[in-house]
N, C-alpha and C. Protein backbone atom coordinates (compact mmCIF):
# COMPACT_ATOMS: atom_id res chain seq x y z
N UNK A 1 272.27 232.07 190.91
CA UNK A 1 272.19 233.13 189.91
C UNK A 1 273.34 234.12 190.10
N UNK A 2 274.17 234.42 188.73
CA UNK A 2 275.40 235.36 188.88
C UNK A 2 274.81 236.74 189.47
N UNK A 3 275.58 237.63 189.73
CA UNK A 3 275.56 238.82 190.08
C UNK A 3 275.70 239.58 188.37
N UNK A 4 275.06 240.96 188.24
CA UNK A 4 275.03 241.08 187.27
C UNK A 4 275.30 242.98 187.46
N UNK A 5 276.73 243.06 186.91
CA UNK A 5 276.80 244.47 186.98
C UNK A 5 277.11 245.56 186.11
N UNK A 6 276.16 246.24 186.11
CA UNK A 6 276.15 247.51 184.56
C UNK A 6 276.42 248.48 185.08
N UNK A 7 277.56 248.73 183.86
CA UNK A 7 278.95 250.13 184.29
C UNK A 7 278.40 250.92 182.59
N UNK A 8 279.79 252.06 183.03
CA UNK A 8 279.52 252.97 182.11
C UNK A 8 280.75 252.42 181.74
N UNK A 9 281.28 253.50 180.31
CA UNK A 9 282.64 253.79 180.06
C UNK A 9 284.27 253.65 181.04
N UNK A 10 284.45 252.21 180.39
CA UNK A 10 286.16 252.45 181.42
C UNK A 10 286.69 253.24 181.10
N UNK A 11 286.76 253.70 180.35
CA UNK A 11 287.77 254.75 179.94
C UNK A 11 287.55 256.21 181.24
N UNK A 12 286.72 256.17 181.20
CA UNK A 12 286.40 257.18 181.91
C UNK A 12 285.36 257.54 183.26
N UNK A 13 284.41 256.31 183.29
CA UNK A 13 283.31 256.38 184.70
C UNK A 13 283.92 255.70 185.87
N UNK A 14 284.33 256.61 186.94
CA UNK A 14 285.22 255.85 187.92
C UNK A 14 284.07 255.78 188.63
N UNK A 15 283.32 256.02 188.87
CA UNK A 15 282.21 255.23 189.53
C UNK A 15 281.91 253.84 189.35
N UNK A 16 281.94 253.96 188.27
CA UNK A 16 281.50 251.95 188.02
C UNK A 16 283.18 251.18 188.01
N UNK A 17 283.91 252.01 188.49
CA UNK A 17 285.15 251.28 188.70
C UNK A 17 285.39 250.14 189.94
N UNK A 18 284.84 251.91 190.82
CA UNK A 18 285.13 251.36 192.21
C UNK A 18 284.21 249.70 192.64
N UNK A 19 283.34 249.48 192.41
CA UNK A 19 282.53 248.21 192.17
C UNK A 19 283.02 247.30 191.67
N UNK A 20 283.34 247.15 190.42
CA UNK A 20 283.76 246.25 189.76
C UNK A 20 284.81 245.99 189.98
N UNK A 21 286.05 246.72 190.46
CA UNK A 21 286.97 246.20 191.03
C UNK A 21 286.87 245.51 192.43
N UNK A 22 286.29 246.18 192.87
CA UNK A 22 286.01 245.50 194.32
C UNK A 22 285.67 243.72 193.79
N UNK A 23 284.95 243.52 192.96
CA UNK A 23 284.43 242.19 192.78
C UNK A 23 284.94 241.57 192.26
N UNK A 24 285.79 242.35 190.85
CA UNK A 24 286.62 241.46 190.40
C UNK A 24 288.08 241.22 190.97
N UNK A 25 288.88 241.80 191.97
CA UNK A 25 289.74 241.59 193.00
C UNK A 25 289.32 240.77 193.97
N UNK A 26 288.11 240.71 194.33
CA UNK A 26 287.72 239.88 195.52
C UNK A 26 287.81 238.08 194.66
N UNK A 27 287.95 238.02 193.40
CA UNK A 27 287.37 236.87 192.43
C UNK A 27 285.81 236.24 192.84
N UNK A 28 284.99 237.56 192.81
CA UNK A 28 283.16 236.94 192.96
C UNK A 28 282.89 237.34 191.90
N UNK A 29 282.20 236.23 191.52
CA UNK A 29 281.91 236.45 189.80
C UNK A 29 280.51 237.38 189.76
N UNK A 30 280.93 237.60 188.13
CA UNK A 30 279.17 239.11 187.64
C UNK A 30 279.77 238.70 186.03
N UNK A 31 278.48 238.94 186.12
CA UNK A 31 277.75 239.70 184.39
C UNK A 31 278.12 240.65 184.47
N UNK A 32 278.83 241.49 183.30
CA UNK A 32 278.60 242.31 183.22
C UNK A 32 277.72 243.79 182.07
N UNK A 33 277.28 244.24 182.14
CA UNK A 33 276.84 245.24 181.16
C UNK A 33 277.02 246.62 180.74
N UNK A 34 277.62 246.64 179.37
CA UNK A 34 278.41 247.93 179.47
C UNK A 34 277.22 248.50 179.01
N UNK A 35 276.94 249.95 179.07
CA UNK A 35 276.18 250.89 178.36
C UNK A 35 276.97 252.10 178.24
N UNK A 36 277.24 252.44 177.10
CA UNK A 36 277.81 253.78 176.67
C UNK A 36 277.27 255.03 177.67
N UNK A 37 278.07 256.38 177.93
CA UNK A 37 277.02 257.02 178.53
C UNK A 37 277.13 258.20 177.84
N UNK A 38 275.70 258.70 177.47
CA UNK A 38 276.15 260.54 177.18
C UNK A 38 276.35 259.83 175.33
N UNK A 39 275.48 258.89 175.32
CA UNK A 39 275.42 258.69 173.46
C UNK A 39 273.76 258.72 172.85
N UNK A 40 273.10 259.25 173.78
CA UNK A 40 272.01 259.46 173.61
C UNK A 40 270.67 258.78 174.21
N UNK A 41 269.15 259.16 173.48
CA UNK A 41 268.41 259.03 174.67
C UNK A 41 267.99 257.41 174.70
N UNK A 42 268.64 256.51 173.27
CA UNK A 42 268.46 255.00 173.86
C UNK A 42 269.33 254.98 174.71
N UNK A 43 269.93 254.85 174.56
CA UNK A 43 271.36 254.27 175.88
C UNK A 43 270.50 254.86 177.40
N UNK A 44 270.40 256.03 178.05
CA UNK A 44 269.43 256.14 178.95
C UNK A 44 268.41 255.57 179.03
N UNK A 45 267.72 255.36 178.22
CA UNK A 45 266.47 254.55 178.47
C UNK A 45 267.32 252.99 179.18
N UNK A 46 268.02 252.47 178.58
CA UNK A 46 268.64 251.38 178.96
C UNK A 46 269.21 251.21 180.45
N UNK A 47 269.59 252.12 180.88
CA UNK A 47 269.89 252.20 181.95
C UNK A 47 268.49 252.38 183.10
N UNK A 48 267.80 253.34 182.74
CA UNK A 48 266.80 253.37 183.32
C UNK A 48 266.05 251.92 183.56
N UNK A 49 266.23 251.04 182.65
CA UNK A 49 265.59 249.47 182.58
C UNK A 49 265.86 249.25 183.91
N UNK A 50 267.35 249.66 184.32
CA UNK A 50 267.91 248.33 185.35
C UNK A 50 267.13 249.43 186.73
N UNK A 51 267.88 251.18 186.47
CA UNK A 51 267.84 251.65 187.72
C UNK A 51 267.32 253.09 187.62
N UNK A 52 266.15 252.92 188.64
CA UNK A 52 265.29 254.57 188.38
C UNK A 52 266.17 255.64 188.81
N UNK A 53 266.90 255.97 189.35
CA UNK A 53 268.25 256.60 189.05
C UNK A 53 268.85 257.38 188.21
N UNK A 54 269.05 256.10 186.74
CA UNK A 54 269.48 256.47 185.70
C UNK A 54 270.54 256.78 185.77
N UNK A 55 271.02 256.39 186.25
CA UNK A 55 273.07 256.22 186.51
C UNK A 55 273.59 255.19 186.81
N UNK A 56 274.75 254.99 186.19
CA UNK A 56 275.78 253.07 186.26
C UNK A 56 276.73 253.85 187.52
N UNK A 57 277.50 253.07 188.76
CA UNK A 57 277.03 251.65 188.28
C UNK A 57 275.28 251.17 189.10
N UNK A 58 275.05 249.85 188.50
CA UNK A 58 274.15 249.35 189.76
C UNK A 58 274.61 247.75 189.26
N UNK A 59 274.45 247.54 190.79
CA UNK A 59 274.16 245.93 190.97
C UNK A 59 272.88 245.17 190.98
N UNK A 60 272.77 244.19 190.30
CA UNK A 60 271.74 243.13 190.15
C UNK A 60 271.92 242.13 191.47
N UNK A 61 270.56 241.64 191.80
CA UNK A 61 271.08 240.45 192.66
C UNK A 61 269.58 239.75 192.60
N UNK A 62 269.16 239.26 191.50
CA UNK A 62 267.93 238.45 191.80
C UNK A 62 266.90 239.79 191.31
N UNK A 63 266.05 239.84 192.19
CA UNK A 63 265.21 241.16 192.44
C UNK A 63 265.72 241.80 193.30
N UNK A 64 266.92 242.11 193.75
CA UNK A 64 267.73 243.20 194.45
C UNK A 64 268.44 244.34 193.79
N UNK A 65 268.41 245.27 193.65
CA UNK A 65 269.39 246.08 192.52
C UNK A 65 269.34 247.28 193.65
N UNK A 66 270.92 247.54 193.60
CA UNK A 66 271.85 248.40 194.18
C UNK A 66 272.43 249.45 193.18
N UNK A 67 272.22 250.35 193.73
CA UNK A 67 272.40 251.77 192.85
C UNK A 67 273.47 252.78 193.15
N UNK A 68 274.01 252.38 193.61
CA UNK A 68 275.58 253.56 194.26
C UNK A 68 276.47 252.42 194.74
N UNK A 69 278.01 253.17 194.18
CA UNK A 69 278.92 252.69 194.01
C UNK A 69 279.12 252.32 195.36
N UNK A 70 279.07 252.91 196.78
CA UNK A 70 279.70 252.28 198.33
C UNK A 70 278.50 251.22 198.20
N UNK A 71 277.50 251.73 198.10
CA UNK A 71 276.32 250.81 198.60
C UNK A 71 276.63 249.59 197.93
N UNK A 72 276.97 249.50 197.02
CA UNK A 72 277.32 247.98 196.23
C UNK A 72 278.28 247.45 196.75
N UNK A 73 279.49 248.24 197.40
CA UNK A 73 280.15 247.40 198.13
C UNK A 73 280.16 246.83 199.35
N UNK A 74 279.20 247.84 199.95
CA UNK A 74 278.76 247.40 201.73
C UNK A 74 277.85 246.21 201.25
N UNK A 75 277.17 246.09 199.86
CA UNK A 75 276.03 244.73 199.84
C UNK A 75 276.63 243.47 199.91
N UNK A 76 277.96 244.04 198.67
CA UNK A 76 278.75 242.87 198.02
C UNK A 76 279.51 241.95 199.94
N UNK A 77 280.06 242.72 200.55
CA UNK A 77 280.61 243.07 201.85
C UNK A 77 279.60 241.76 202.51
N UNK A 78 278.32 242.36 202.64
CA UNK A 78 277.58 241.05 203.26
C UNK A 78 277.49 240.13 202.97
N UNK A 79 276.99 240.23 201.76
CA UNK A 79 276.89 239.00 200.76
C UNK A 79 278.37 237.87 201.21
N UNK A 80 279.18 237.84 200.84
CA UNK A 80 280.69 238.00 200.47
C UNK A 80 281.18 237.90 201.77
N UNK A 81 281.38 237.35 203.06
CA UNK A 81 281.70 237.77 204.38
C UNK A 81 283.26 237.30 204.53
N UNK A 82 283.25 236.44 203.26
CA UNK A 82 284.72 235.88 202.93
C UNK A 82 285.97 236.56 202.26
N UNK A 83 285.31 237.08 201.43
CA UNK A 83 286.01 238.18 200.18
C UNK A 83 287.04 239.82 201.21
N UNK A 84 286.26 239.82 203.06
CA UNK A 84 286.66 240.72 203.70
C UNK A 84 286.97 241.97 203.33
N UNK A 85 285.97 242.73 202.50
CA UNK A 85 286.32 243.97 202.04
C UNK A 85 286.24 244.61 202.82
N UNK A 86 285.64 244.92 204.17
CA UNK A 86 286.16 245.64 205.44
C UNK A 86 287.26 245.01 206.33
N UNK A 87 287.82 245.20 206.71
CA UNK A 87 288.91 245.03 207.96
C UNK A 87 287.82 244.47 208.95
N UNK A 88 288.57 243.36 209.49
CA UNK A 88 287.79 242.27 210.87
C UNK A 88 287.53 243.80 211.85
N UNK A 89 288.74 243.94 212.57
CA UNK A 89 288.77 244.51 213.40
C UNK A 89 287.82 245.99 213.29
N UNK A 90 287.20 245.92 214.42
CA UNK A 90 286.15 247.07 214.42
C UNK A 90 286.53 248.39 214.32
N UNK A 91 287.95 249.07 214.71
CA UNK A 91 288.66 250.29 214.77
C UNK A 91 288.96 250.55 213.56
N UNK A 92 289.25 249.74 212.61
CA UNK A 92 290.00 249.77 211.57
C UNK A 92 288.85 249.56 210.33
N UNK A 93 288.04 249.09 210.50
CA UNK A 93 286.38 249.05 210.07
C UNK A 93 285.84 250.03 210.02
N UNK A 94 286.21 250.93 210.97
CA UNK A 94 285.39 251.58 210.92
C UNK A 94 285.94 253.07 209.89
N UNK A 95 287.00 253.12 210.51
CA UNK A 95 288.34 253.93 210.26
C UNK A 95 288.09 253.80 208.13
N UNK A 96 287.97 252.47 207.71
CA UNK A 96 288.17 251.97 206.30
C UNK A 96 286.56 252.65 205.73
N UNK A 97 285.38 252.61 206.23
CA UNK A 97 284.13 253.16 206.02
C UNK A 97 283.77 254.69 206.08
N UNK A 98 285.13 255.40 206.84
CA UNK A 98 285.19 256.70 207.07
C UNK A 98 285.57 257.21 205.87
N UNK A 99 286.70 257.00 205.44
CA UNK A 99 287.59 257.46 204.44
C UNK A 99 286.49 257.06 203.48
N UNK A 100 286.03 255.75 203.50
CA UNK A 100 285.39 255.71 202.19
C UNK A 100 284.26 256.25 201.85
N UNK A 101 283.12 256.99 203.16
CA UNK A 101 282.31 257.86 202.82
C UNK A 101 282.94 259.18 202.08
N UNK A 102 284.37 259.70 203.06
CA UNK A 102 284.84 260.99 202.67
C UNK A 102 284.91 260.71 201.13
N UNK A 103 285.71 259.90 200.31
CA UNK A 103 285.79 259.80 199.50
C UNK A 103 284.60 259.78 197.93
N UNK A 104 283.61 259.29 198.36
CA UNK A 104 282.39 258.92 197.79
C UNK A 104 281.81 260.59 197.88
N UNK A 105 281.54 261.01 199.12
CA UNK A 105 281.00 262.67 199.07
C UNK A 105 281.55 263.84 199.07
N UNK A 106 283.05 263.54 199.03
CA UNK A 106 283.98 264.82 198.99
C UNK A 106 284.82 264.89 197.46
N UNK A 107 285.75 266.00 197.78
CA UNK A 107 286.63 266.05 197.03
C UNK A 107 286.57 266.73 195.37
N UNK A 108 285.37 267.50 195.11
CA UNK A 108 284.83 268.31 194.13
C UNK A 108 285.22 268.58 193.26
N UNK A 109 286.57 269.79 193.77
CA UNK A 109 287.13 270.14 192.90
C UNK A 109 288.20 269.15 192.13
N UNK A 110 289.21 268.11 193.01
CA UNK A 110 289.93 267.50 191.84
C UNK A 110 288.75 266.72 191.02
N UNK A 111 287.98 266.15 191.00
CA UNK A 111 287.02 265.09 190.17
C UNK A 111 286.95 266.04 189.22
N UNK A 112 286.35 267.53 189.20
CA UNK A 112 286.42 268.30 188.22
C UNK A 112 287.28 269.18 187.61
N UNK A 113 288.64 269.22 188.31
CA UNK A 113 289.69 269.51 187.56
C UNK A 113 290.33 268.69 187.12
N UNK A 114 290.10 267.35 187.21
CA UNK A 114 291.05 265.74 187.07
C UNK A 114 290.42 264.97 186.63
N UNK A 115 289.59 265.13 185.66
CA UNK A 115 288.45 264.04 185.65
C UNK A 115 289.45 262.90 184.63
N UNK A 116 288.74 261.69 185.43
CA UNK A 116 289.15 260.66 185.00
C UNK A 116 288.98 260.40 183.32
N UNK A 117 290.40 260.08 182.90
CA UNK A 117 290.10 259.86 181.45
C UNK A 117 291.65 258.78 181.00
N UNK A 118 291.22 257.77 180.77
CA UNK A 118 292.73 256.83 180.67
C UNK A 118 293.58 257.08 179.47
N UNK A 119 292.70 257.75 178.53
CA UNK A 119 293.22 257.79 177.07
C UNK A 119 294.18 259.60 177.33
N UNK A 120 293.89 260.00 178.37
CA UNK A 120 294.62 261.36 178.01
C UNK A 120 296.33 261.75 178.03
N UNK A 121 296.75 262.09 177.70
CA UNK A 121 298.35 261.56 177.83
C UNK A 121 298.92 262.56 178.86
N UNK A 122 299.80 261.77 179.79
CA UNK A 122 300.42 261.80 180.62
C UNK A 122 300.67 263.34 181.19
N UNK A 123 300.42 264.54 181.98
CA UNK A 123 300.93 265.84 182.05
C UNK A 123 299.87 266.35 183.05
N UNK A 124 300.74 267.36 183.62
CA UNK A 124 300.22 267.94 184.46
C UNK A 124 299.37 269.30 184.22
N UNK A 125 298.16 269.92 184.93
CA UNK A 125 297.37 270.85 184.87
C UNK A 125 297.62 272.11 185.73
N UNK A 126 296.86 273.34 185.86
CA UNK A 126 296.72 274.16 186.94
C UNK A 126 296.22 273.52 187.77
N UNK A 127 296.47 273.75 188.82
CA UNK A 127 294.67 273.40 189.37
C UNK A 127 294.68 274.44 190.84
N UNK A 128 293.18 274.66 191.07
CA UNK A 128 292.83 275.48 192.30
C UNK A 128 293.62 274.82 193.26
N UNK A 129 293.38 276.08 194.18
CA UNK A 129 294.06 276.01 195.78
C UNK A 129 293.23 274.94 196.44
N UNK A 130 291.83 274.84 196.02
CA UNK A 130 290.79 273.93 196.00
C UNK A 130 291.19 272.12 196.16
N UNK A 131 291.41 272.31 194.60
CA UNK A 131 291.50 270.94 194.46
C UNK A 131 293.19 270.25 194.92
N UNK A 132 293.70 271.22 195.04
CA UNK A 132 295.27 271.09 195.74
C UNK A 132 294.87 270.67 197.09
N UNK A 133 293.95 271.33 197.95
CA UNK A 133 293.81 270.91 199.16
C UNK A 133 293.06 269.58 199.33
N UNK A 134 292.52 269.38 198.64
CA UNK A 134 291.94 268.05 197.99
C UNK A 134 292.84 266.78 197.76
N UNK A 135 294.26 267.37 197.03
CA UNK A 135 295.05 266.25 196.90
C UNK A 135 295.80 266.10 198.04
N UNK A 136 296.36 267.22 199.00
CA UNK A 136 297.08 267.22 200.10
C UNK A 136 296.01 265.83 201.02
N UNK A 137 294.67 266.39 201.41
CA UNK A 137 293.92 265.26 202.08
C UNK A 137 293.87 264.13 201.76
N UNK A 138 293.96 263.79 200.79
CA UNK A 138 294.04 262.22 199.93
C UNK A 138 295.29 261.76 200.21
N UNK A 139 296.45 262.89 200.20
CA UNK A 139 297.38 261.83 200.42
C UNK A 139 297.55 261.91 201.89
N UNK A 140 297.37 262.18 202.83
CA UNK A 140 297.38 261.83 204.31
C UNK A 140 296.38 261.27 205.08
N UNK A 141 295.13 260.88 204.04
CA UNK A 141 294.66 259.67 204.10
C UNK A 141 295.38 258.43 203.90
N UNK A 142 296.29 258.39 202.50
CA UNK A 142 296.55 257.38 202.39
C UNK A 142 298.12 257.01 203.51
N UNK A 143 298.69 257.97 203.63
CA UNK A 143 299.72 258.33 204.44
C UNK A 143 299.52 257.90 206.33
N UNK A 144 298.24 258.04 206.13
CA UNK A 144 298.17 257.64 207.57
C UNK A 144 297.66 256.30 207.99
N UNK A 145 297.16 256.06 206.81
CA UNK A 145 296.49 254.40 206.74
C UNK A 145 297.48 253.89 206.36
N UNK A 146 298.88 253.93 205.76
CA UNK A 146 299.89 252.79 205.59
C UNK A 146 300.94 253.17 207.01
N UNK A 147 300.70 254.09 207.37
CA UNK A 147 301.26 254.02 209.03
C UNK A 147 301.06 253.20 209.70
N UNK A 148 299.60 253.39 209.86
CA UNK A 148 298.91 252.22 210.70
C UNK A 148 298.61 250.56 210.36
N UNK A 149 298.62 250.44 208.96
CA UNK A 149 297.76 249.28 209.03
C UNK A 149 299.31 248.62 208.32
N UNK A 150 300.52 249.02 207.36
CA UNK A 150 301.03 248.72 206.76
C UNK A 150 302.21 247.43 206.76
N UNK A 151 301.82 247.19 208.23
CA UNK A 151 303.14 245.74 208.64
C UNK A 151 301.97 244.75 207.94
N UNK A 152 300.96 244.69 207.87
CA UNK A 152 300.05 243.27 207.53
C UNK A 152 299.78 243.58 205.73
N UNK A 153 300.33 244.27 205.12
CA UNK A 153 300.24 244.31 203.64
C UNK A 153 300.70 245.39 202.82
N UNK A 154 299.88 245.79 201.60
CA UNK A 154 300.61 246.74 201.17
C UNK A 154 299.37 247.79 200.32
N UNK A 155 298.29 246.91 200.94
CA UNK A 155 297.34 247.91 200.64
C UNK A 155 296.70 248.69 201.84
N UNK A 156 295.91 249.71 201.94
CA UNK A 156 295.95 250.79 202.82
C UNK A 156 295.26 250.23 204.11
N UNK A 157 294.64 249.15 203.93
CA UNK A 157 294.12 248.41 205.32
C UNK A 157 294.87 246.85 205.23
N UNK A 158 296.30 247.01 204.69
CA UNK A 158 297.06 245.70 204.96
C UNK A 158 296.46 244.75 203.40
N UNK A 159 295.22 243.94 203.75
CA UNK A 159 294.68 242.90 202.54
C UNK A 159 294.18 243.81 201.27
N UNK A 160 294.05 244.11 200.54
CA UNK A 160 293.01 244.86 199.28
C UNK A 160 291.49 244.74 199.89
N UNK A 161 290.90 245.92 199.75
CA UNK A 161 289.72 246.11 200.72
C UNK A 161 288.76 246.77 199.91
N UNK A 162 287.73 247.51 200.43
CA UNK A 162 286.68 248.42 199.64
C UNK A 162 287.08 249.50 199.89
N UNK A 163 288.15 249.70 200.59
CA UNK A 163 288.30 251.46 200.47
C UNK A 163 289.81 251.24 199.41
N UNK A 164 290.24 250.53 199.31
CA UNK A 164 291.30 250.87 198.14
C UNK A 164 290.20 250.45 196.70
N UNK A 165 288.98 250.13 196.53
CA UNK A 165 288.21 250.05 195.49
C UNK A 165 287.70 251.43 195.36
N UNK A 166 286.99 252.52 196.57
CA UNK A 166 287.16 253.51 197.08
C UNK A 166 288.03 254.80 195.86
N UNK A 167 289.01 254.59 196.03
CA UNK A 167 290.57 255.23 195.69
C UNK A 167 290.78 254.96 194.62
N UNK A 168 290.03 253.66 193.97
CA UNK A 168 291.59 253.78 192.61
C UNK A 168 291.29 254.60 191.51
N UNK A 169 290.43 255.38 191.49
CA UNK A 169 290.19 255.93 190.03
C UNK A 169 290.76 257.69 190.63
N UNK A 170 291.47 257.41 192.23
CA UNK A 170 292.40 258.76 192.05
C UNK A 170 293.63 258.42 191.93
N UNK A 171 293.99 256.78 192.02
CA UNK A 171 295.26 256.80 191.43
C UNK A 171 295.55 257.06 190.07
N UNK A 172 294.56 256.68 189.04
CA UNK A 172 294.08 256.78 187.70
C UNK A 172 294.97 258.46 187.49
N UNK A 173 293.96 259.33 188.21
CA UNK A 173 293.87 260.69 188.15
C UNK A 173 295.27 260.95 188.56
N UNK A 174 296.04 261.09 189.55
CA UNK A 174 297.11 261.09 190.07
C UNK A 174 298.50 260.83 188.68
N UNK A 175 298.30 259.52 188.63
CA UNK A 175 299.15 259.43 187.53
C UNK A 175 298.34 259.91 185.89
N UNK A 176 297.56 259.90 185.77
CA UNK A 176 297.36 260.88 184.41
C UNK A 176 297.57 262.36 184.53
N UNK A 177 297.49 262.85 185.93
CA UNK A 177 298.08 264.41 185.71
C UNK A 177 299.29 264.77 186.34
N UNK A 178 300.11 263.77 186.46
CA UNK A 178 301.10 263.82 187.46
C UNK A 178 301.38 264.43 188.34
N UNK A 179 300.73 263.95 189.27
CA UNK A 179 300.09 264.51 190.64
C UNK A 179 301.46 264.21 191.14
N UNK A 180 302.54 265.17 191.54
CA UNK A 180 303.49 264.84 192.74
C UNK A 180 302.80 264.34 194.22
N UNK A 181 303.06 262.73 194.55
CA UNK A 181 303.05 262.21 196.28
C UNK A 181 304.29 262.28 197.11
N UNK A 182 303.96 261.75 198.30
CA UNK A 182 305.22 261.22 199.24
C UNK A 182 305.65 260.07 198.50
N UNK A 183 307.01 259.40 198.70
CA UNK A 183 307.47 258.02 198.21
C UNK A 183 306.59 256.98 198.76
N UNK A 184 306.11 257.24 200.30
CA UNK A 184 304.59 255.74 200.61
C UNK A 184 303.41 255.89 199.88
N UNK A 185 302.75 257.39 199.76
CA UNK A 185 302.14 257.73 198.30
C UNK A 185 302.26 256.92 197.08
N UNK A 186 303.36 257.51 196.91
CA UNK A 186 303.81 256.69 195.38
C UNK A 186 303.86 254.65 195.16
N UNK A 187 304.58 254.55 196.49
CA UNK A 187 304.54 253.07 196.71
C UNK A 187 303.23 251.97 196.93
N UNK A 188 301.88 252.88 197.39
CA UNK A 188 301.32 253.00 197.42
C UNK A 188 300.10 252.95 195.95
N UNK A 189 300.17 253.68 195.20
CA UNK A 189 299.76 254.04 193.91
C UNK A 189 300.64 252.24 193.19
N UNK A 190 301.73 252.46 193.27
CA UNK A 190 302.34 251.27 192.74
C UNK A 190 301.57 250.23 192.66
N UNK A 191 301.44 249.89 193.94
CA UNK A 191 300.77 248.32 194.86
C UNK A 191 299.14 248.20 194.08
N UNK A 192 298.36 249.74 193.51
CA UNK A 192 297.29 249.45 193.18
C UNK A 192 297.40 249.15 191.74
N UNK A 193 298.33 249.78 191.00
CA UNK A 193 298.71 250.14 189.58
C UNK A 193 299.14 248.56 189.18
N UNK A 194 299.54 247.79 190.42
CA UNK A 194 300.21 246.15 189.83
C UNK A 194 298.88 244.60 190.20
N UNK A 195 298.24 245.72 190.44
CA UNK A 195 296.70 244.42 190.59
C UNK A 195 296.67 244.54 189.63
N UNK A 196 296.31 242.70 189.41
CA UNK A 196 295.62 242.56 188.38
C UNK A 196 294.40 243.10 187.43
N UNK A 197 293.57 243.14 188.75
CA UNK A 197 292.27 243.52 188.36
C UNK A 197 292.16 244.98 187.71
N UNK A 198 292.93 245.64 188.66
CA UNK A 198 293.17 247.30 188.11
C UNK A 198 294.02 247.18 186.85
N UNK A 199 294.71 246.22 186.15
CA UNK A 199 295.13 246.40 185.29
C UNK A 199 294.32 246.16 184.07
N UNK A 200 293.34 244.77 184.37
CA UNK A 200 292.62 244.13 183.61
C UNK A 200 291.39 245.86 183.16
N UNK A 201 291.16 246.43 183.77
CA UNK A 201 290.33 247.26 184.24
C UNK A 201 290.98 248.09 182.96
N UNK A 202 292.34 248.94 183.30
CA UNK A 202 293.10 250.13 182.52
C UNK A 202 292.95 249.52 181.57
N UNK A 203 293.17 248.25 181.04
CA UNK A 203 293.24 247.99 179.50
C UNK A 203 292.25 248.13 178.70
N UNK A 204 291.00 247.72 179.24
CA UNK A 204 290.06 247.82 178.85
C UNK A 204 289.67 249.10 178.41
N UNK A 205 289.75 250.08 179.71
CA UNK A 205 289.71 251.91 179.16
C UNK A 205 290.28 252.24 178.13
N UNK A 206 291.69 251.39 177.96
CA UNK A 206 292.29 252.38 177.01
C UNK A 206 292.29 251.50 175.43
N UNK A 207 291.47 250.22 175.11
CA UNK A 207 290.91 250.32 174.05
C UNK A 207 289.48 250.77 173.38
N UNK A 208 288.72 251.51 174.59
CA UNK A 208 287.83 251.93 174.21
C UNK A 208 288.16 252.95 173.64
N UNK A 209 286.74 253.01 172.28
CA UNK A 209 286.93 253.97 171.04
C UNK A 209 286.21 255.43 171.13
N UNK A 210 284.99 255.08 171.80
CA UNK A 210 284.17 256.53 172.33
C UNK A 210 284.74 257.51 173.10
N UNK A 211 284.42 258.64 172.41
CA UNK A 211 284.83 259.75 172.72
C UNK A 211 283.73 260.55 173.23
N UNK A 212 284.11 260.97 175.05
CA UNK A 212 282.90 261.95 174.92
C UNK A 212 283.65 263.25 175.48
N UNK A 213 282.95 264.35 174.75
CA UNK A 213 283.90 265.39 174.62
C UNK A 213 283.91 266.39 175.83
N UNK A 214 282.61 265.88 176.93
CA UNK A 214 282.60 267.01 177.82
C UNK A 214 283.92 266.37 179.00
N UNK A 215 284.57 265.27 178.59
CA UNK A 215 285.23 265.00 179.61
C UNK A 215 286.71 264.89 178.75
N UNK A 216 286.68 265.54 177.97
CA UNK A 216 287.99 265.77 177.06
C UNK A 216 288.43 267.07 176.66
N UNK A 217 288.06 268.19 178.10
CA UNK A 217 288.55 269.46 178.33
C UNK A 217 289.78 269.90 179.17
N UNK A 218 290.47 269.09 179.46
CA UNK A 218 292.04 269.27 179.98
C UNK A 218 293.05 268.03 179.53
C-alpha cells in the first residue's frame, strides 16, 4: 500500500513542503492530496478526516497517520533506512536532528516577516532586529554544516538529507526577499534551488491560482 500524503497550498504551506520533498527527493513513492487551506469550513472538515489536528501536512501509512512535518520525516527515516535521510554517522546525526528541531521550533519572526509565498515578486522588506538575527543564525547553520560535512557533497550533510528538507522553504524565503548570504550561503541555496524535486515543487506553487490574502501582506 502507497504512502499517502495531504499538503496544503504550494504556493505557500512550507510545512507540507518539507515532507514531500523529503520523499519525493528520496524517490519513495505517495499519493498525494491537496486541500486548499483557509477556503472555508468544507475544506477543514476534510482535513480533519485524515488528522485531529486539523493541519497538513500528515502522512498516511495503512492505519498509521503522522501529523507534523519532522515527525514524518523521522517515520519516513525508519521506514526508508535506504533513502538515508539522517547521516550514518552518529555525530553528524545527531548534529542534522539538532538543526532540524531548531528549525521546526524556532525562528518566529522571519516566518512572519517572510512568509513563504512563490508568486510574490522578487524584493526585499524591513525587517526586525528580530528576524535579522534569525537570518544571521540560519546562515551559520548552514555555514558551519558545509564546513564540516562539505568534501562528501554539496548538500549541508554532504548526500540531500531531512534537514536540507528542514530548510528549503527558507531558501524559498531567502530568495523571494532577497535575503543577502555568504557566497557558501548562496552556493548553497543554489545546490537546493537545482533539485529536481525542489523544482518540480516551485512549479507547481507558482501555477497555483488561489489567493489567500492573509499571506499576501508584504
Amino acid at each position: 500500500m502507497a504512502l499517502t500524503l495531504v499538503i496544503g497550498n504550494k504556493n505557500y504551506s512550507s510545512w507540507s513542503m518539507r515532507p514531500w520533498l523529503a520523499l519525493r527527493a528520496s524517490n519513495i513513492a505517495f499519493d498525494e492530496i491537496f486541500i486548499p487551506l483557509y477556503t472555508g469550513a468544507a475544506d477543514k472538515q476534510r482535513i480533519l478526516g485524515f488528522t485531529h489536528s486539523g493541519k497538513v501536512p500528515a502522512l498516511i501509512d495503512g492505519d498509521i497517520t503522522i501529523w507534523d512535518s519532522l515527525a514524518i520525516i523521522e517515520y519516513v527515516a525508519e521506514k526508508f533506512p535506504d533513502a538515508r535521510l539522517w547521516p550514518e554517522d552518529r555525530a553528524a546525526r545527531a548534529h542534522a536532528r539538532s538543526i532540524s528541531a531548531e528549525m521546526h521550533s524556532g525562528f518566529a519572526a522571519l516566518r512572519n516577516e517572510c512568509g513563504m509565498n512563490l508568486h510574490r515578486p522578487v524584493g526585499a522588506v524591513a525587517l526586525s532586529d528580530d528576524a535579522r538575527a534569525n537570518i544571521a543564525r540560519i546562515e551559520q547553520i548552514w555555514l558551519e554544516c558545509r564546513a564540516r560535512y562539505g568534501t562528501s557533497g554539496p548538500f549541508l550533510f554532504g548526500a540531500f538529507g531531512g534537514a536540507d528538507a528542514m530548510f528549503a522553504p527558507v531558501v524559498h524565503r531567502f530568495r523571494t526577499y532577497a535575503i543577502e548570504v555568504a557566497p557558501e550561503a548562496k552556493a548553497y541555496m543554489e545546490t537546493m534551488m537545482s533539485l529536481a524535486a525542489f523544482q518540480e515543487w516551485t512549479r507547481a506553487g507558482l501555477v497555483e491560482t488561489i489567493v489567500i490574502d492573509k499571506f499576501e501582506t508584504v
